[in-house]
N, C-alpha and C. Protein backbone atom coordinates (compact mmCIF):
# COMPACT_ATOMS: atom_id res chain seq x y z
N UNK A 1 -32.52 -5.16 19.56
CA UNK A 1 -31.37 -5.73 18.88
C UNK A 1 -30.09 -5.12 19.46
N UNK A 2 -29.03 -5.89 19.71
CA UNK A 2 -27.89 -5.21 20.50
C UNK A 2 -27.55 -4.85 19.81
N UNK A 3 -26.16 -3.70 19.61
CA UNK A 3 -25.45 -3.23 18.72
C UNK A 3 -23.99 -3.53 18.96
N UNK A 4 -23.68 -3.48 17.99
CA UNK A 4 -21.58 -4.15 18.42
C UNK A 4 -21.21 -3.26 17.84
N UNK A 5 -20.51 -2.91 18.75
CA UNK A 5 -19.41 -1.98 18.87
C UNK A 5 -18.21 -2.72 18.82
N UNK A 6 -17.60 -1.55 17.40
CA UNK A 6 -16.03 -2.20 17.02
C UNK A 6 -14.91 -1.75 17.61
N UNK A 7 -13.96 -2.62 17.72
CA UNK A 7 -12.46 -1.73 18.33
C UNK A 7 -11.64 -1.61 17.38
N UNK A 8 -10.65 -1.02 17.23
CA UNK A 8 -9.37 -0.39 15.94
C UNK A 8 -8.16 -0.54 16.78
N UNK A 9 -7.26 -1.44 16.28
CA UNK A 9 -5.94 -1.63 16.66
C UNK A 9 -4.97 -1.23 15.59
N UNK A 10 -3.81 -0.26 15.62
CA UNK A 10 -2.55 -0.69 14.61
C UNK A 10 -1.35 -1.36 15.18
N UNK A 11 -1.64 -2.02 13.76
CA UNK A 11 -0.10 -2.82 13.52
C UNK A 11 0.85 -2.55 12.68
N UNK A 12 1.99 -3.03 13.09
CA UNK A 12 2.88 -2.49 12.14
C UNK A 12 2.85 -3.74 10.11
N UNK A 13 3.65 -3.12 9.61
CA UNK A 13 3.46 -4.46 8.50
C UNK A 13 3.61 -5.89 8.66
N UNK A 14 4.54 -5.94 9.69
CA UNK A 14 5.54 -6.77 9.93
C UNK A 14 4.46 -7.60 10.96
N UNK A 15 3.56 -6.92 12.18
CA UNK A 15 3.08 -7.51 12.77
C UNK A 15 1.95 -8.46 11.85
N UNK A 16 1.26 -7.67 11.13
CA UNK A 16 0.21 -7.94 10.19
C UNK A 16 0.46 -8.98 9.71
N UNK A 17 1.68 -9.24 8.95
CA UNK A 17 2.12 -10.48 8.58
C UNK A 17 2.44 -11.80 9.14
N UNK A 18 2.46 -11.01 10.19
CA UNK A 18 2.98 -12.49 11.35
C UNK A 18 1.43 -12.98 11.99
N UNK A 19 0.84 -11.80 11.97
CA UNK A 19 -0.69 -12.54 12.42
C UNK A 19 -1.32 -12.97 11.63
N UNK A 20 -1.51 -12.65 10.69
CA UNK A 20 -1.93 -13.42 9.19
C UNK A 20 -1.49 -14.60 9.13
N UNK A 21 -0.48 -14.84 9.18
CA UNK A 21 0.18 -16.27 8.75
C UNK A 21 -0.14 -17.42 10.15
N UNK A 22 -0.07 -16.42 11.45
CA UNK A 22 -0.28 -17.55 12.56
C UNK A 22 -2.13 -17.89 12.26
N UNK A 23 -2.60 -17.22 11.92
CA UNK A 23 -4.11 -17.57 11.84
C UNK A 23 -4.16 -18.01 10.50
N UNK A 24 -3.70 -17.96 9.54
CA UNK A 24 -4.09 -18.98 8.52
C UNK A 24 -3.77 -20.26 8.92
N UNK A 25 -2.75 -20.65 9.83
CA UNK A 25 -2.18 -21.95 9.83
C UNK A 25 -3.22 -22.49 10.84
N UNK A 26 -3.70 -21.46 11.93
CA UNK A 26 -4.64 -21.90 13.13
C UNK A 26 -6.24 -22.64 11.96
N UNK A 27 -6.56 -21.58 11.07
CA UNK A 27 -7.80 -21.53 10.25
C UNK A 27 -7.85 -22.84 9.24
N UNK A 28 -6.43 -23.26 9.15
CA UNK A 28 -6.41 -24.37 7.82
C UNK A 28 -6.00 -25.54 8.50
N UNK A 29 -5.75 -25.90 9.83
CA UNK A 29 -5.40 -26.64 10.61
C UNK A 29 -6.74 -27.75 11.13
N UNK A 30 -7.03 -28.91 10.77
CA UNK A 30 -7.50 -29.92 11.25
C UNK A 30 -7.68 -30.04 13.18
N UNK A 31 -6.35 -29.54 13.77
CA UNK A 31 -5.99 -30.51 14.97
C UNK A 31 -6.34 -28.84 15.86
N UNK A 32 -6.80 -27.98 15.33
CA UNK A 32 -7.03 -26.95 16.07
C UNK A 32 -8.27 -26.89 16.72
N UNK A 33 -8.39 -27.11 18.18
CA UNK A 33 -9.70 -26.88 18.80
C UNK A 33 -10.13 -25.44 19.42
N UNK A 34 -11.27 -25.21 18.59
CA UNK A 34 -12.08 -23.99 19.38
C UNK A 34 -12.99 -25.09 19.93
N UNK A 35 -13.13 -24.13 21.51
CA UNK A 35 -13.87 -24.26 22.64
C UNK A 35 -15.25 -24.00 22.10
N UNK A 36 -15.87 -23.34 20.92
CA UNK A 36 -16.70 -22.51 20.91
C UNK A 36 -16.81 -21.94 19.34
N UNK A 37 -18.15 -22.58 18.28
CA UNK A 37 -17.61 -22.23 17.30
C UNK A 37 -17.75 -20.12 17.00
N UNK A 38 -18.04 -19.65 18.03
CA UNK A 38 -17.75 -18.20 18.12
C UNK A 38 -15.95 -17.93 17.63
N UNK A 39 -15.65 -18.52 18.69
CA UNK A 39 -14.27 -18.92 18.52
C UNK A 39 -13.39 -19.11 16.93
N UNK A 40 -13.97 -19.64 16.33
CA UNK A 40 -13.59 -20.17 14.72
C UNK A 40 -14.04 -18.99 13.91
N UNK A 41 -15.19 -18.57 14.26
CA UNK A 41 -15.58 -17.00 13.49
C UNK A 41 -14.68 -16.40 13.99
N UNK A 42 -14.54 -15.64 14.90
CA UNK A 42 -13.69 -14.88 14.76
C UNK A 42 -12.08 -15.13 14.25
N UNK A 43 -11.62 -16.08 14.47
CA UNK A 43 -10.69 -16.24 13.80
C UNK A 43 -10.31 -15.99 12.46
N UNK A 44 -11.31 -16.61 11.39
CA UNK A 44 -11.85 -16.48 10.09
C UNK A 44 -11.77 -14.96 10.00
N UNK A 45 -12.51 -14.46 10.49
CA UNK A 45 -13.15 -12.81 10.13
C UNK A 45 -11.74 -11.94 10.59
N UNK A 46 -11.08 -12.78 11.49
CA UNK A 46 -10.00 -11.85 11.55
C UNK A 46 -8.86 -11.64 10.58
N UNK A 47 -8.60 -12.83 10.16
CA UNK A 47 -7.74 -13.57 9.04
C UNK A 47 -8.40 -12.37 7.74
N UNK A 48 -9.40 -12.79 7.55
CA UNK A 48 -10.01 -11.89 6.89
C UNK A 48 -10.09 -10.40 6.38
N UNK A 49 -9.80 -9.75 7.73
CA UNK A 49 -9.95 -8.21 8.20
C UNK A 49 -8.55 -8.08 7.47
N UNK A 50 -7.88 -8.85 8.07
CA UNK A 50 -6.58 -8.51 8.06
C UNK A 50 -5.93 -8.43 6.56
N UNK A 51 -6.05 -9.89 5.42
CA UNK A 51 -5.81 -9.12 4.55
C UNK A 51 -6.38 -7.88 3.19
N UNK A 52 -7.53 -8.06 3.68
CA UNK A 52 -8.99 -7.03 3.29
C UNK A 52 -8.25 -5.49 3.67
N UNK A 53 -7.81 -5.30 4.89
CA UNK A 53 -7.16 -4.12 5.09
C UNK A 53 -5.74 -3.52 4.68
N UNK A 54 -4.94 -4.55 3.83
CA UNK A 54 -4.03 -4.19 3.81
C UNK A 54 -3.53 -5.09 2.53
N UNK A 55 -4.13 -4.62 1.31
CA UNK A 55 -4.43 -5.14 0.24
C UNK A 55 -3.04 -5.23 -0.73
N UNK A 56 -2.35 -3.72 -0.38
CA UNK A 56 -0.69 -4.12 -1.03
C UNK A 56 0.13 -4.49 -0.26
N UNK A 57 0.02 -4.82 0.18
CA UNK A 57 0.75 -5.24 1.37
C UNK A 57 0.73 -6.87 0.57
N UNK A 58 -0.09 -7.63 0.71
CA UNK A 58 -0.21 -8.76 0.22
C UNK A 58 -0.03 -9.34 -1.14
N UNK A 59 -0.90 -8.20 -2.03
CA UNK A 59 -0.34 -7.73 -3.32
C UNK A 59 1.33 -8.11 -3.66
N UNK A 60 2.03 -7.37 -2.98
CA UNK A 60 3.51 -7.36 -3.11
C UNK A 60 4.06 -8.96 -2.79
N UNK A 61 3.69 -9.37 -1.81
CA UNK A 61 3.83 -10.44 -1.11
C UNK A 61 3.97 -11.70 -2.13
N UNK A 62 2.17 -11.61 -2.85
CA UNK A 62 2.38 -12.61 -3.86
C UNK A 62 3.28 -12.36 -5.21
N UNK A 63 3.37 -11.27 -5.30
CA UNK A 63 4.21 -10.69 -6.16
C UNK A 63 5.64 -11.54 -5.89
N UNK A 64 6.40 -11.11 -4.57
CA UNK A 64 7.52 -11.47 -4.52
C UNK A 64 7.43 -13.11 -4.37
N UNK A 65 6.72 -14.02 -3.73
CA UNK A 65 6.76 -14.82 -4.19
C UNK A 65 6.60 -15.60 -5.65
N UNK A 66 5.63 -15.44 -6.39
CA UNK A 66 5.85 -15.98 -7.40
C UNK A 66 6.94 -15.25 -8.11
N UNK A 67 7.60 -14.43 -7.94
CA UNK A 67 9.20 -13.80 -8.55
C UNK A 67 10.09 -14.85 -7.80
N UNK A 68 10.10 -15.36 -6.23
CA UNK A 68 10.63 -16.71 -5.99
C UNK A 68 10.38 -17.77 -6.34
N UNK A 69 9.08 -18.11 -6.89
CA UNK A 69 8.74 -19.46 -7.39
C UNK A 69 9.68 -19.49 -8.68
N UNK A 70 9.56 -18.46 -9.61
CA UNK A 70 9.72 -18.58 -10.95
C UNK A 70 11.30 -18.37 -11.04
N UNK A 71 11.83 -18.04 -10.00
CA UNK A 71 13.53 -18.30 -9.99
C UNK A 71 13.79 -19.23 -9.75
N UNK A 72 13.24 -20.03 -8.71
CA UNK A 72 13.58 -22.04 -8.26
C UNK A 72 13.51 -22.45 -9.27
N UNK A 73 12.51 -21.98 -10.15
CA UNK A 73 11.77 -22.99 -11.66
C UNK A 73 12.82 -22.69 -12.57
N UNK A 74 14.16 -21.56 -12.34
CA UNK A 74 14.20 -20.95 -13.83
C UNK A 74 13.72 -20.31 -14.95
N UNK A 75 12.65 -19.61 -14.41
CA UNK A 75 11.98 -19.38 -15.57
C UNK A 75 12.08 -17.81 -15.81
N UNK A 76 13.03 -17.26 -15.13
CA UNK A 76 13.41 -15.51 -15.04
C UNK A 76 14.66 -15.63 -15.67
């Protein structure tokens, strides 16, 4: 059985966020072709990793948005 071996990259918050968001749009996208459904896993799993690892980060995120939703609405 082979074994996989993982790699460890940091990012900053800022990057995290920007890759998150380009791969959700790649992941929820119809017109996006992988060559290879390897290709689509990893994408997924990365999307994944990403906000799995950095849990307040996102936390806050939805936080501050629905604190923007609920100001458009009036409701603060």
């Amino acid at each position: 059985m082979a074994t996989t071996r993982t790699v460890s990259i940091e990012l900053s918050e800022d990057e995290v966020l920007v890759l998150f968001e380009w791969l959700h749009r790649i992941n929820g996208s119809r017109d996006t072709a992988f060559e290879d459904q390897a290709e689509q896993r990893a994408a997924w799993d990365l999307e994944a990793a990403l906000e799995s690892a950095s849990p307040a980060l996102f936390e806050r995120l939805r936080g501050q948005a629905a604190c923007g939703t609920r100001a458009r609405q009036g409701l603060q």
